[in-house]
C-alpha atoms as a PDB file:
ATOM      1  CA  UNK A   1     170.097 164.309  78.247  1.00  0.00           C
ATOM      2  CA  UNK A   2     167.476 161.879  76.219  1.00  0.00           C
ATOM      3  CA  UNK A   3     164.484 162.885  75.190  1.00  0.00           C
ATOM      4  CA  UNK A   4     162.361 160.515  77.008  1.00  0.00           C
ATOM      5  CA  UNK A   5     164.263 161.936  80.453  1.00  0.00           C
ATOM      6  CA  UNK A   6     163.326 165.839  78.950  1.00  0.00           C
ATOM      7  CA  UNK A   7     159.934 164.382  78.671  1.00  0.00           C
ATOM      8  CA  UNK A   8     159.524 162.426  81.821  1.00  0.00           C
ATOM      9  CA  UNK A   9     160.874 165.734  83.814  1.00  0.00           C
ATOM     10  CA  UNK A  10     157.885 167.483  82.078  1.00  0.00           C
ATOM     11  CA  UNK A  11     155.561 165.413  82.727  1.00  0.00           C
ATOM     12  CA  UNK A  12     156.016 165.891  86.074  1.00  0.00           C
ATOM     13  CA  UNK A  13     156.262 169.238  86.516  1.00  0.00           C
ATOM     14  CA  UNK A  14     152.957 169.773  85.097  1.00  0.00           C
ATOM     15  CA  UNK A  15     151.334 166.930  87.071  1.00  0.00           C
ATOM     16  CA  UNK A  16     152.741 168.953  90.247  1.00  0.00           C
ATOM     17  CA  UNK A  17     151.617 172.252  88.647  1.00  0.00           C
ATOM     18  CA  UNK A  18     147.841 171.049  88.014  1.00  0.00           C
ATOM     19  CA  UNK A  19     147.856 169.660  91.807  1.00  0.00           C
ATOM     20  CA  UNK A  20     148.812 173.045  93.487  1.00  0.00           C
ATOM     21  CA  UNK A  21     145.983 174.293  90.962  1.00  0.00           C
ATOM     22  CA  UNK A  22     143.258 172.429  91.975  1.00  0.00           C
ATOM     23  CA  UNK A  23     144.033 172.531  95.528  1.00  0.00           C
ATOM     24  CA  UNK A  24     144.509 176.126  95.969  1.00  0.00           C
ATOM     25  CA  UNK A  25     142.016 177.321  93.332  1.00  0.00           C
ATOM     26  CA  UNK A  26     139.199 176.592  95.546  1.00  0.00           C
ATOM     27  CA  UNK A  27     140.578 178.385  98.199  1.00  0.00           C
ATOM     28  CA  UNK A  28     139.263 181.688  98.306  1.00  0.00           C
ATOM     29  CA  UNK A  29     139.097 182.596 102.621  1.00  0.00           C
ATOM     30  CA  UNK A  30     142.120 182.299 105.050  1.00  0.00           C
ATOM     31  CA  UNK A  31     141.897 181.961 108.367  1.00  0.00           C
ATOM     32  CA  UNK A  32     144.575 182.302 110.882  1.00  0.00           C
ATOM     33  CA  UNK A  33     143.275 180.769 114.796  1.00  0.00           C
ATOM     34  CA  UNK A  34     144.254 180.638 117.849  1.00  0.00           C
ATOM     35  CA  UNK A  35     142.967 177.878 120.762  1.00  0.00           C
ATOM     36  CA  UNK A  36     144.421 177.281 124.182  1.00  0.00           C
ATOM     37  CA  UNK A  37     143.493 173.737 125.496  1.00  0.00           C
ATOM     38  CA  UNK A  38     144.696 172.447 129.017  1.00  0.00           C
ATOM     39  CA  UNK A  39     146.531 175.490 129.821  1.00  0.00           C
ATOM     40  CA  UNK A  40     148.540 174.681 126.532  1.00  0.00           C
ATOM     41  CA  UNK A  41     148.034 177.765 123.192  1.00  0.00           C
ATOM     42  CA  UNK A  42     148.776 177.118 119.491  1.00  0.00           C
ATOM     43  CA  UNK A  43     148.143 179.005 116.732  1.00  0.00           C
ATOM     44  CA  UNK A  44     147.674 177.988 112.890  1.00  0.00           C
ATOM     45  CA  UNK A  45     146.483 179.178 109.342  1.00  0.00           C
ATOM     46  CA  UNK A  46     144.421 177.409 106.934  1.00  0.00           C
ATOM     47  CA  UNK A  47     142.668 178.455 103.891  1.00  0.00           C
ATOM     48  CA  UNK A  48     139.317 176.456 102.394  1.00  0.00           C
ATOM     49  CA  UNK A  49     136.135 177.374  99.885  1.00  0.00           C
ATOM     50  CA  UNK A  50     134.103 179.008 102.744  1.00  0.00           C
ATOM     51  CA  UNK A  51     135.360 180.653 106.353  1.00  0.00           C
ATOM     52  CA  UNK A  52     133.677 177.728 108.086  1.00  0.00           C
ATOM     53  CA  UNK A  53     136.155 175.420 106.212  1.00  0.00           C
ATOM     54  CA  UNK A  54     138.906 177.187 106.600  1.00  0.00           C
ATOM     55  CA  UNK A  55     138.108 177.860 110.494  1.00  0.00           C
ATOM     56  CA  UNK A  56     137.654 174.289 111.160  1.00  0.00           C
ATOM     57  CA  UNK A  57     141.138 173.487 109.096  1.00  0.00           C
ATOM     58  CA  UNK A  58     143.075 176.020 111.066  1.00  0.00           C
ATOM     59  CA  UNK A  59     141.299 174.967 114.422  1.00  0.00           C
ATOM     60  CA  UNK A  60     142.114 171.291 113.678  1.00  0.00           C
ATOM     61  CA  UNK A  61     145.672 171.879 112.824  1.00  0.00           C
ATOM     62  CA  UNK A  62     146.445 174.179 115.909  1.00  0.00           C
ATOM     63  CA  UNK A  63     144.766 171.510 118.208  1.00  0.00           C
ATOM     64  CA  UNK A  64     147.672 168.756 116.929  1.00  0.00           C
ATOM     65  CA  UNK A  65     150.531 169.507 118.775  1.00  0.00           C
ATOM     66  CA  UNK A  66     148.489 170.470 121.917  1.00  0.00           C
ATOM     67  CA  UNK A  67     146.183 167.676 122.302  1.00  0.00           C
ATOM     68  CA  UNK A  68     147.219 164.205 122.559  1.00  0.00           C
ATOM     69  CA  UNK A  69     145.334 160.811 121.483  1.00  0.00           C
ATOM     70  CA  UNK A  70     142.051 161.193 119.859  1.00  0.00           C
ATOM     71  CA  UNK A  71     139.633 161.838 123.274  1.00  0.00           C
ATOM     72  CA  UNK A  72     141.759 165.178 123.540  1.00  0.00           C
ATOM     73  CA  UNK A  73     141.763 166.161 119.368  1.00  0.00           C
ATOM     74  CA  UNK A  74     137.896 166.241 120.043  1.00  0.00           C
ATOM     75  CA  UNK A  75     137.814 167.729 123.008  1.00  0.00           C
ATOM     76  CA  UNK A  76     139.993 170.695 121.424  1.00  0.00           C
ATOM     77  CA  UNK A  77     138.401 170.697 118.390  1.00  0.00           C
ATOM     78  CA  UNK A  78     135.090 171.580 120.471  1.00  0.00           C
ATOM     79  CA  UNK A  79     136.582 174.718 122.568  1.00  0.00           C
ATOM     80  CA  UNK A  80     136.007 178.024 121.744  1.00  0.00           C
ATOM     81  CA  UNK A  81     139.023 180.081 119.934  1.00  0.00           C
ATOM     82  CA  UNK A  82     140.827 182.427 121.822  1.00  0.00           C
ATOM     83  CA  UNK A  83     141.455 184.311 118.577  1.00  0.00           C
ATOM     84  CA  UNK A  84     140.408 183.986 114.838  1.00  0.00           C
ATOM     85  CA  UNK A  85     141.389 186.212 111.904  1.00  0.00           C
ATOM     86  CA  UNK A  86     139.557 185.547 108.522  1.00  0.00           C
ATOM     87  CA  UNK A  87     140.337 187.625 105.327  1.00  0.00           C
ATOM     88  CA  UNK A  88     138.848 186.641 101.613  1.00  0.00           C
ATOM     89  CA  UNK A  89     142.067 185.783  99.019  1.00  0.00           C
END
């Protein structure tokens, strides 16, 4: 293999490597929720720099596949969890 391929190859490794760094570094509180929205439940984990971040992540991403169009995202996005589990990373 040529050097410039060898070097390419590394490149990108550590430009992947620095990205899961600095996106994960920050991340010091997981949270794991659950919401039920028009009869419909979903849970989903997220992790963020504070539990309020992370909370609103997981909330978010559990409200996608229940909610459709962007009237219902909010509207989910505003109910209360049925169920939220938070521990510090």
């Amino acid at each position: 293999m040529k050097r410039s391929t060898l070097y390419s190859i590394a490149a990108a490794l550590g430009v992947a490597a620095l990205f899961f760094f600095m996106t994960t570094a920050r991340a010091k509180v997981k949270c794991r929720v659950c919401t039920e929205f028009r009869g419909r439940t979903n849970c989903a984990s997220a992790v963020g720099a504070t539990e309020q971040a992370a909370r609103e992540g997981a909330q978010t991403t559990a409200c996608g596949p229940i909610a459709s169009g962007m009237d219902e995202q909010i509207g989910c996005g505003r109910t209360q969890p049925t169920q939220v589990q938070c521990e510090s990373r």
